[in-house]
Protein backbone atom coordinates (compact mmCIF):
# COMPACT_ATOMS: atom_id res chain seq x y z
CA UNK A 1 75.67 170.59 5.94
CA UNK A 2 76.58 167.30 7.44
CA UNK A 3 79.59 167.18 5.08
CA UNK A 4 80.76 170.85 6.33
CA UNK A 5 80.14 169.43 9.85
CA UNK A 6 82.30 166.25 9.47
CA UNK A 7 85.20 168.01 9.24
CA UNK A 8 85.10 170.00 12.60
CA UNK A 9 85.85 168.76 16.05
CA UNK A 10 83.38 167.04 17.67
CA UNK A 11 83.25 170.25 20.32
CA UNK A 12 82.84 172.52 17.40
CA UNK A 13 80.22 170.35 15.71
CA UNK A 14 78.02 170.67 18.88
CA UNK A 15 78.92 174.27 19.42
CA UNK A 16 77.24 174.80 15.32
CA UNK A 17 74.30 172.38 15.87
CA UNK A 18 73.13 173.82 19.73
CA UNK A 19 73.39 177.38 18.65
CA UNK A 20 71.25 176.90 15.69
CA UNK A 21 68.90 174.50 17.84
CA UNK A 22 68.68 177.18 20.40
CA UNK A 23 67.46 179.90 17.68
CA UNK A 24 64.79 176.77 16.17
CA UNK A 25 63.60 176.39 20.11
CA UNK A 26 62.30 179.98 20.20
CA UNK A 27 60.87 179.66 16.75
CA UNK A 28 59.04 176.51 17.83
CA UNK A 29 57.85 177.94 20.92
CA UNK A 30 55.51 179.89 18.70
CA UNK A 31 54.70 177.85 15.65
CA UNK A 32 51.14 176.95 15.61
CA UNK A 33 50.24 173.55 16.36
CA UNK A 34 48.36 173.04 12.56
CA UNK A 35 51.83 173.39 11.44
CA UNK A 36 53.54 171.34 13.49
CA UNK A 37 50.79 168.59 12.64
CA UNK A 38 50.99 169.55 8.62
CA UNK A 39 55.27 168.27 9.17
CA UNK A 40 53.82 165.19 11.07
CA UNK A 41 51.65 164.56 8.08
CA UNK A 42 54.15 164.84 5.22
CA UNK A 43 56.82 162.65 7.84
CA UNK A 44 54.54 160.21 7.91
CA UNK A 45 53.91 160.09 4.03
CA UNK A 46 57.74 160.18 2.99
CA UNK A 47 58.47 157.24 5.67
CA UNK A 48 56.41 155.10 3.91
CA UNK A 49 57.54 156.28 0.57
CA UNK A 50 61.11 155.75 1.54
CA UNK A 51 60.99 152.40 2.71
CA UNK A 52 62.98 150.99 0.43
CA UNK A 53 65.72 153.42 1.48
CA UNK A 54 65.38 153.44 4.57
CA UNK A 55 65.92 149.56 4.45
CA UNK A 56 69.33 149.91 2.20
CA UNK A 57 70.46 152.34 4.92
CA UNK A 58 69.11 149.89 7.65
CA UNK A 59 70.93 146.57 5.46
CA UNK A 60 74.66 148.60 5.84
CA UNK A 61 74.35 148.73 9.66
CA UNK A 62 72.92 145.05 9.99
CA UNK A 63 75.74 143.31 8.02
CA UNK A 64 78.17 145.53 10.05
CA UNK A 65 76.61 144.33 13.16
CA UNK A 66 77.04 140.77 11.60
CA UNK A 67 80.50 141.33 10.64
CA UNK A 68 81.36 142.33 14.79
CA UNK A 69 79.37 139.25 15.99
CA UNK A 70 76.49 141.24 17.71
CA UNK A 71 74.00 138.98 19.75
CA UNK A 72 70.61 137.78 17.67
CA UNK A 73 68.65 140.05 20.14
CA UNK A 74 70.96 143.45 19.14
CA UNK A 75 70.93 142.93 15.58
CA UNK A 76 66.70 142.28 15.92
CA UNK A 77 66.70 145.65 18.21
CA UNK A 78 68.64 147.48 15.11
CA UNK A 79 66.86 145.57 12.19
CA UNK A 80 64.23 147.57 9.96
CA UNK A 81 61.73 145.93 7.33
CA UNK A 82 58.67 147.06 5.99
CA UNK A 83 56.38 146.12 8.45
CA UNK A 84 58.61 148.01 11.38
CA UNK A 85 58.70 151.08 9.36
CA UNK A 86 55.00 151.16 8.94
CA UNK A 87 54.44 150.51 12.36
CA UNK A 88 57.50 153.69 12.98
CA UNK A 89 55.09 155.71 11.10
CA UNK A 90 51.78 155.04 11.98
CA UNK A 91 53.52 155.76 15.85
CA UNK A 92 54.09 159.60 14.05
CA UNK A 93 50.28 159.36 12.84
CA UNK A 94 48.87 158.40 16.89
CA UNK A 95 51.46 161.38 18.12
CA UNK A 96 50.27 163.81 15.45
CA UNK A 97 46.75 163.06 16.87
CA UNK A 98 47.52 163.79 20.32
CA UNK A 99 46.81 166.84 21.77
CA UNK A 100 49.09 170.07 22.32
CA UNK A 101 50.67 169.53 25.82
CA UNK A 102 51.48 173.47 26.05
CA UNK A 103 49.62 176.45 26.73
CA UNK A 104 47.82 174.08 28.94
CA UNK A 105 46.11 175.87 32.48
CA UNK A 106 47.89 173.21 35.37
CA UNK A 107 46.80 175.02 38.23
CA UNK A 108 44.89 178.22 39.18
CA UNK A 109 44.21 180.41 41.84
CA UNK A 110 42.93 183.49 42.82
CA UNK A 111 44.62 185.64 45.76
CA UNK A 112 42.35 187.92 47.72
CA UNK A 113 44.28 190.96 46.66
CA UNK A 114 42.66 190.10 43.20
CA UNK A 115 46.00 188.62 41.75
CA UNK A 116 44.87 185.44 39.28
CA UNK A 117 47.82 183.02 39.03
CA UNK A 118 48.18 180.67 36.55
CA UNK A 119 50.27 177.52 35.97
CA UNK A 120 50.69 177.11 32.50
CA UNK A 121 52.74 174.14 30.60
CA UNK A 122 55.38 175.41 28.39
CA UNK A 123 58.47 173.98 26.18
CA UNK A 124 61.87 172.71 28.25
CA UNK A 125 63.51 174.42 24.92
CA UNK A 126 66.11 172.27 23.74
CA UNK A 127 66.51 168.42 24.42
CA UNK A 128 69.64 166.13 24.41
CA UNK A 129 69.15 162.60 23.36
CA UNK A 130 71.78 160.00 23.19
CA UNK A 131 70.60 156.28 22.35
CA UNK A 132 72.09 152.94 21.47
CA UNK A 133 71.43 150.37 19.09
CA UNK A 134 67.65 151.60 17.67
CA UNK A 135 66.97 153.54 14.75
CA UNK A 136 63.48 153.86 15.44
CA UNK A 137 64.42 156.35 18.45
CA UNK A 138 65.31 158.45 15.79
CA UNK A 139 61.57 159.03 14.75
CA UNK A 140 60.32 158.72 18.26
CA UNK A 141 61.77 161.42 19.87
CA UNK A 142 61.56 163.72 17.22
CA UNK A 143 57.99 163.50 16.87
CA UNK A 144 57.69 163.68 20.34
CA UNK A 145 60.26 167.14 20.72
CA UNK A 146 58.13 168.58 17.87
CA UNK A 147 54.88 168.13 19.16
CA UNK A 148 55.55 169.24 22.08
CA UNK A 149 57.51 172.11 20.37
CA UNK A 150 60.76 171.46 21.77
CA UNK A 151 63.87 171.24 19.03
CA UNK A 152 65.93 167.97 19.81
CA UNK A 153 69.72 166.86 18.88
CA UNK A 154 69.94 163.65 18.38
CA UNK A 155 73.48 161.51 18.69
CA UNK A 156 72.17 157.86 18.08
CA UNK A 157 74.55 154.89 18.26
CA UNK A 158 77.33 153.95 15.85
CA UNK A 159 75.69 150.63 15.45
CA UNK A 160 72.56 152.26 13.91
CA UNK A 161 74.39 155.56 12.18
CA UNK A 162 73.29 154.64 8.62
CA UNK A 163 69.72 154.09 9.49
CA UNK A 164 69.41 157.09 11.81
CA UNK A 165 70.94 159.19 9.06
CA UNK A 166 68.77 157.86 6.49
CA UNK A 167 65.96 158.83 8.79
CA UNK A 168 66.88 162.05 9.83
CA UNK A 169 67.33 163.18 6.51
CA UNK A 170 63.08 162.14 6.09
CA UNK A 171 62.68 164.17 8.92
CA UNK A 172 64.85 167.78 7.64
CA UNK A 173 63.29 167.59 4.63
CA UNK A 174 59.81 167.41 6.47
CA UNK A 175 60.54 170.52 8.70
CA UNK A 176 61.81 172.23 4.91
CA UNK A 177 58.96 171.64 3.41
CA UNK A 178 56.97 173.65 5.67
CA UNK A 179 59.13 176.69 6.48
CA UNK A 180 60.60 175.31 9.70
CA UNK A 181 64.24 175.49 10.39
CA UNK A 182 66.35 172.47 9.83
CA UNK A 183 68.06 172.70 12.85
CA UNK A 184 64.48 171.58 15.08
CA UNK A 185 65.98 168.35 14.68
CA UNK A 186 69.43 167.96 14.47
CA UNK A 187 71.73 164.90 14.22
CA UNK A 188 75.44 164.54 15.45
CA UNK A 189 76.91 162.70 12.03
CA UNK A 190 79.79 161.25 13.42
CA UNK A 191 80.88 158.38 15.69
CA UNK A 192 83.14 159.85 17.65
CA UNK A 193 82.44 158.66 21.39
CA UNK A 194 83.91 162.84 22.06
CA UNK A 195 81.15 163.46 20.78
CA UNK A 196 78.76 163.08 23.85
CA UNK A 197 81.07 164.51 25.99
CA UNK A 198 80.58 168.03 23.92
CA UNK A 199 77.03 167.15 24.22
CA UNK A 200 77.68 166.46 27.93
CA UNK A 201 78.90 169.60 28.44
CA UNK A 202 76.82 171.79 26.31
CA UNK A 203 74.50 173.30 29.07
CA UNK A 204 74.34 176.68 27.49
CA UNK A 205 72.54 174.93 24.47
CA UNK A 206 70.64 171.62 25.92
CA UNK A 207 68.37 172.18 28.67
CA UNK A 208 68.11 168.43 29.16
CA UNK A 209 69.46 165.00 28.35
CA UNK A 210 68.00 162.29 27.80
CA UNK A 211 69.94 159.14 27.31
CA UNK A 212 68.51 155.77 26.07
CA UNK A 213 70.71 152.42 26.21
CA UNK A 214 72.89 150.37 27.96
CA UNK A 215 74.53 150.57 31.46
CA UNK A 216 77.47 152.01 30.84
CA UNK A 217 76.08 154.57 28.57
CA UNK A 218 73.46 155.73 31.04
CA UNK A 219 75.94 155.83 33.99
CA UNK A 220 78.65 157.96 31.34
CA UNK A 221 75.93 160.70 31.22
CA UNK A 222 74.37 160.69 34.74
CA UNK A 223 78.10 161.58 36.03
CA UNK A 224 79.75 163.94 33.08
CA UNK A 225 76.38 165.35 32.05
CA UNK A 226 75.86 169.40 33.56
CA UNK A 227 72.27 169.91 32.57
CA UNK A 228 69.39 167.81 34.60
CA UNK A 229 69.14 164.41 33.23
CA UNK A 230 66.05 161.69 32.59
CA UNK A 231 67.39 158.72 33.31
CA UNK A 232 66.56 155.84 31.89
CA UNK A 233 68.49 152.52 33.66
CA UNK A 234 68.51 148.98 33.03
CA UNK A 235 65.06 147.09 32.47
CA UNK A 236 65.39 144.58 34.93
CA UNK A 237 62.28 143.84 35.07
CA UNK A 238 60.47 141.25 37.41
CA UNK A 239 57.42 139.06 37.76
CA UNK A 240 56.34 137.55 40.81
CA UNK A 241 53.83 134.46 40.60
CA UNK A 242 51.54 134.55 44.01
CA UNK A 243 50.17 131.59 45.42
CA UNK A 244 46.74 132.75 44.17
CA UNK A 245 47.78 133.03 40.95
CA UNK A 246 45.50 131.55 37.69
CA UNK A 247 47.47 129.29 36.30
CA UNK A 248 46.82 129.59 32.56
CA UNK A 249 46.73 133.54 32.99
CA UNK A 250 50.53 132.41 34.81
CA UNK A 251 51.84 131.02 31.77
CA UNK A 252 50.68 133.04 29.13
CA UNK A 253 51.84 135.92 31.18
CA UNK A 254 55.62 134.59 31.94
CA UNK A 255 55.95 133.31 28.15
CA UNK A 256 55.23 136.44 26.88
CA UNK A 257 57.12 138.56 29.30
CA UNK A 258 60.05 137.00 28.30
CA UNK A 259 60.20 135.54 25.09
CA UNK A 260 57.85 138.44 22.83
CA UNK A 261 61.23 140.14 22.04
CA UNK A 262 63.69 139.70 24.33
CA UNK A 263 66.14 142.41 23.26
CA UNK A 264 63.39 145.27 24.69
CA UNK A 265 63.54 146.85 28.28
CA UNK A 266 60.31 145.60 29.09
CA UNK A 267 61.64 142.21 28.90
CA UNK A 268 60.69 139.59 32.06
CA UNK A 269 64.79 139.13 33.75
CA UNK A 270 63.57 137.61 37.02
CA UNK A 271 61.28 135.41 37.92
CA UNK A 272 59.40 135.43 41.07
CA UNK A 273 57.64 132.00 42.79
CA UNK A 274 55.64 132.12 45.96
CA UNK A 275 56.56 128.95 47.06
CA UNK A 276 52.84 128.11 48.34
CA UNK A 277 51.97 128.40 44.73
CA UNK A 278 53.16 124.78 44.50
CA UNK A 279 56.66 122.65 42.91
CA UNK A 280 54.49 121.04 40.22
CA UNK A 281 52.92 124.35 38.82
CA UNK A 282 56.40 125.94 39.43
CA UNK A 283 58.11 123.06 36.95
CA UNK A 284 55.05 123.59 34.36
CA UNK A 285 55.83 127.25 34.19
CA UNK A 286 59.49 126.77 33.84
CA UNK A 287 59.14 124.10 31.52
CA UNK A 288 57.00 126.15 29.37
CA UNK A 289 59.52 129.03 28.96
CA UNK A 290 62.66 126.19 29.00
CA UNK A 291 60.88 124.39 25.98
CA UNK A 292 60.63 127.66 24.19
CA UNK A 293 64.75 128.10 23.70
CA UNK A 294 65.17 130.04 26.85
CA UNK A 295 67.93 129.58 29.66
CA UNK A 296 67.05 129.25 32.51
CA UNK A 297 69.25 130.09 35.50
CA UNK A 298 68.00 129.37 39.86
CA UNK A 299 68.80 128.49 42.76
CA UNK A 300 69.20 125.42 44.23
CA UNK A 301 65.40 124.75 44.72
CA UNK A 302 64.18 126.13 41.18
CA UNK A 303 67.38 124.11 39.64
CA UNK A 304 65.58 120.57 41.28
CA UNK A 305 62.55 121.04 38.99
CA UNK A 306 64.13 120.56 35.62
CA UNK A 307 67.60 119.24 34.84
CA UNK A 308 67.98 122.21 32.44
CA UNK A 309 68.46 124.86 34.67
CA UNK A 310 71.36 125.48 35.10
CA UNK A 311 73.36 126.96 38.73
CA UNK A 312 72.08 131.15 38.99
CA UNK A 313 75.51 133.29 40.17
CA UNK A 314 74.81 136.32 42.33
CA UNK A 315 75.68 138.92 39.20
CA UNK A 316 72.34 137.32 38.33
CA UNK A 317 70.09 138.71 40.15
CA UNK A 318 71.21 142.09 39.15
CA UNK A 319 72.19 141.56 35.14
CA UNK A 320 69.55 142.67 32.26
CA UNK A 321 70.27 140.21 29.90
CA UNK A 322 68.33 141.59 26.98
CA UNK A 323 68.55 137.99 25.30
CA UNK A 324 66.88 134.51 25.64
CA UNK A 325 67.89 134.10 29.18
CA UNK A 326 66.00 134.13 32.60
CA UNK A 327 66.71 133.96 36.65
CA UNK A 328 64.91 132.36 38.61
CA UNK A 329 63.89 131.59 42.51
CA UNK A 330 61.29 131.12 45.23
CA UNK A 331 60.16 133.53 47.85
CA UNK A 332 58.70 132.43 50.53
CA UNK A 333 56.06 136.05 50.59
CA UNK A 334 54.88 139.23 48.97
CA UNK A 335 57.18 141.02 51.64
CA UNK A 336 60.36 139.36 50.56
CA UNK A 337 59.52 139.89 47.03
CA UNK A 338 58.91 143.41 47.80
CA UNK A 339 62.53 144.03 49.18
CA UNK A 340 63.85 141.99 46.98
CA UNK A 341 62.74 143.95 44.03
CA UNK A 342 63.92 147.10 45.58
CA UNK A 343 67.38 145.93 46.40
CA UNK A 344 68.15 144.26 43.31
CA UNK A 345 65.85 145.94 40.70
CA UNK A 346 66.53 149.22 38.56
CA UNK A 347 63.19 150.66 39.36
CA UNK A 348 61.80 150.00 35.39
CA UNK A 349 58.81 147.72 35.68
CA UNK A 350 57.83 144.96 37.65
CA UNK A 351 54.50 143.09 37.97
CA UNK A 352 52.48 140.79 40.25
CA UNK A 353 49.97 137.49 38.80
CA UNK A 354 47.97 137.08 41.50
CA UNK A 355 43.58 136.54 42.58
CA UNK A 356 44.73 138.08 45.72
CA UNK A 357 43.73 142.06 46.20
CA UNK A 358 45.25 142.16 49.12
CA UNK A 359 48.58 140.49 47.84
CA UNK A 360 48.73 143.27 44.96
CA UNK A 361 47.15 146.12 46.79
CA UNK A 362 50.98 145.44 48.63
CA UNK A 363 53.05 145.02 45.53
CA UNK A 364 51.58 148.02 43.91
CA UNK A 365 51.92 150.20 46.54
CA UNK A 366 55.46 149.20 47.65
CA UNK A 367 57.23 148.54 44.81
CA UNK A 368 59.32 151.29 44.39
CA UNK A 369 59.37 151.56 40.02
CA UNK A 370 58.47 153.43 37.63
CA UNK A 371 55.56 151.25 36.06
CA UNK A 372 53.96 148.50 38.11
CA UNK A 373 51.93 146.23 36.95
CA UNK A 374 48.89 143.75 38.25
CA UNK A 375 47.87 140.47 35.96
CA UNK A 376 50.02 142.23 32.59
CA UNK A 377 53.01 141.24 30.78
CA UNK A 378 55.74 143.38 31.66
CA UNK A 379 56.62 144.08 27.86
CA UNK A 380 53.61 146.57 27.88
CA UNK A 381 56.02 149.08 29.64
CA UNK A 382 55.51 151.06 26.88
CA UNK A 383 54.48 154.22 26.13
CA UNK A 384 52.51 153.68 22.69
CA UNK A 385 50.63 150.76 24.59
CA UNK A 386 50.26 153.63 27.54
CA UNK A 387 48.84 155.82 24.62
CA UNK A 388 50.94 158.59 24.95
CA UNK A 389 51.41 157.67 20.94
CA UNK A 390 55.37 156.89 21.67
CA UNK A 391 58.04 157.47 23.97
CA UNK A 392 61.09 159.08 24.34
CA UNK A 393 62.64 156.38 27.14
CA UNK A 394 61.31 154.78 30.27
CA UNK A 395 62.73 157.38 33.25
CA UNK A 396 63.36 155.69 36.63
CA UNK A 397 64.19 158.48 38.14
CA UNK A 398 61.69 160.33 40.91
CA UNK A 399 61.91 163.69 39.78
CA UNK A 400 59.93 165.57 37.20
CA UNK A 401 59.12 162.32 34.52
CA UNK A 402 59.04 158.24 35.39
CA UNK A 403 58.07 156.15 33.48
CA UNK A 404 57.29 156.27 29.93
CA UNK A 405 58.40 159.63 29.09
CA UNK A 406 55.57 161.34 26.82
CA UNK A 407 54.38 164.49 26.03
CA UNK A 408 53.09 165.71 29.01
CA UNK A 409 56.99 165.04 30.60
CA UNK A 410 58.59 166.94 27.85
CA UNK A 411 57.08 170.46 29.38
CA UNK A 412 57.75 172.60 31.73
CA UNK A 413 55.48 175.38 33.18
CA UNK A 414 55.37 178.57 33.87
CA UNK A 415 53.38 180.66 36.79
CA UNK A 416 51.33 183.40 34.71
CA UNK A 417 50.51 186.45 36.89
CA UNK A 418 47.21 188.47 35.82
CA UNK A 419 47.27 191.58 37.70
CA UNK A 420 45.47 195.39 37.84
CA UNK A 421 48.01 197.42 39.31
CA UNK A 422 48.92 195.20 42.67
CA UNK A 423 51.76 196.70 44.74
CA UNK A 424 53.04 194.66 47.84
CA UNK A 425 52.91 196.32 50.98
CA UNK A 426 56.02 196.92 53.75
């Protein structure tokens, strides 16, 4: 089918693939869980089986990535071995344990005219996704669309098209082998960047989009897109080191906030120092990350501890750098980091290291993100470590899902009205 759909337009290709993912939504809406779990089951057998294909698809888009001089931190973001596979599918394994989020009772109430009403959770019916650089996304959403009985298109980026084909095909042939339309999960196959603007515009088909990447992607769909969006902005994450800070805890924390993978969302891109905390604990925490292979950019107070770091530019208190690279300065109290956060952040996840209740009662509660954090690594702003199994995208939005968007935020509900003959009177 993918061959047939190469050789329409890119408006006719989404036309095809949301009419037949509309049909799949309704036929989803009623499949029984059991079965749903049985396709997790035999996905999760044929990923590991298919490693070694998976990784030939995965080896095409990694030497192309090469080829166009792609940063170290892209090309780790887009690389698959065996190790990541296995950990892909033992993520379908911890979803396909999860419980059904539909047909769940929300909310009841009983009226005194005898009326029983009834929230119940339900499919949205057809999700959008459109994501950069990780094939991995592939698996993760569609898990997460299936198990919560939703069908999906997919249009991952051209950077990863191989491996997200490659993986898609595991997942068709899943859905096949247990009577369940193809078209549950379906997979744009070309490159073409008109591509998401049929997807932008097909409203009649997608009930939402989801996008996952980079700035400019994310802002392309929050202003083309006519359906309701989760968005899912830049991780510029912070931490902010209190004065009553541990200081072991402090530079375990930092080191790992930044430098675990650096390419990831959850990544550390600020870095936050009470001065009362002190100049010579300061320099040993910046030294720490420094000696690690990180840059280091401040201002002209953090730049007098070390000669390495180097003069911070305003564009960097506002720039995910998703590589080995960190900004740095002091703040004089919880308050300023506060408002500094909010100004300059993008509302992803930020976290405070401090003894101090009091100090992070503040943070936590004024802070205006999606995940914040007390005495944790920001690179747990995830949603398998939030066990919610994976995660379609971190929203940092305020309406409907934010944060790690699971399950639970890929349903609606419903009111159900139980009634014996009720009329409303004049």
């Amino acid at each position: 089918m993918s061959e047939a759909l190469k050789a329409q337009s890119p408006e006719e290709i989404v036309d095809s693939l949301g009419a037949a993912a509309k049909d799949s939504a309704a036929i989803l809406s009623q499949t029984p869980t059991e079965v749903i779990d049985q396709v997790l089951d035999t996905l999760y057998q044929k990923l590991i089986d298919g490693a070694d294909d998976i990784i030939a698809a995965n080896s095409k888009d990694i030497s192309a990535a090469e080829q166009k001089g792609l940063s170290a931190a892209l090309i780790d973001r887009l690389r698959l071995d065996h190790d990541r596979i296995k950990g892909i599918a033992e993520g379908v394994k911890t979803v396909r344990k999860l419980d059904d989020p539909t047909g769940k009772t929300l909310w009841t109430q009983e009226r005194p005219n005898g009326l029983l009403i009834r929230r119940v959770s339900c499919p949205i019916g057809v999700l959008g996704m459109i994501y950069e650089s990780r094939p991995n996304v592939t698996i993760d959403a569609s898990i997460l669309c299936l198990k919560s009985h939703n069908a999906v298109i997919l249009r991952g980026g051209s950077e990863s098209l191989h491996s997200s084909l490659a993986l898609h095909s595991i997942i068709q042939d899943s859905l096949e082998a247990h009577d369940l339309p193809k078209a549950c999960v379906s997979m744009i196959p070309i490159n073409d960047r008109e591509a998401v603007g049929a997807m932008l515009r097909a409203a009649s088909y997608i009930d939402v989009m989801i996008p996952r990447g980079g700035h400019g992607l994310i802002e392309r769909v929050m202003n083309e897109a006519r359906m309701p969006v989760f968005g899912h902005l830049d991780g510029l994450c912070h931490i902010y080191v209190h004065e009553s800070a541990e200081e072991d805890m402090v530079l375990d924390v930092t080191l790992n906030a930044k430098m675990r993978r650096t390419g990831i969302c959850g990544a550390m891109e600020t870095l936050l120092i009470d001065r009362a905390y002190g100049e010579d604990k300061a320099k040993r925490i910046l030294s720490n990350i420094l000696d690690s292979g990180c840059v280091v950019v401040g201002d002209d107070d953090i730049q007098k501890l070390d000669p390495r770091i180097e003069q911070a530019q305003d564009s960097d208190w506002t720039t995910e750098y998703l590589d080995a690279k960190l900004s740095c300065k002091f703040v004089d109290s919880v308050q300023d980091v506060v408002k500094h956060i909010n100004s300059y952040g993008s509302h992803h996840t930020d976290s405070i290291l401090a003894d101090d209740e009091a100090a992070a009662s503040y943070f936590l509660n004024n802070v205006d993100s999606g995940i914040v954090m007390h005495n944790a690594s920001t690179q747990f702003a995830d949603g398998g470590e939030f066990g919610m199994g994976a995660e379609i995208g971190i929203a940092t939005g305020k309406m409907h899902a934010r944060g790690p968007v699971g399950l639970e935020q890929l349903c609606t509900y419903k009111y159900m009205v139980h009634g014996n003959g009720q009329t409303r009177p004049k």
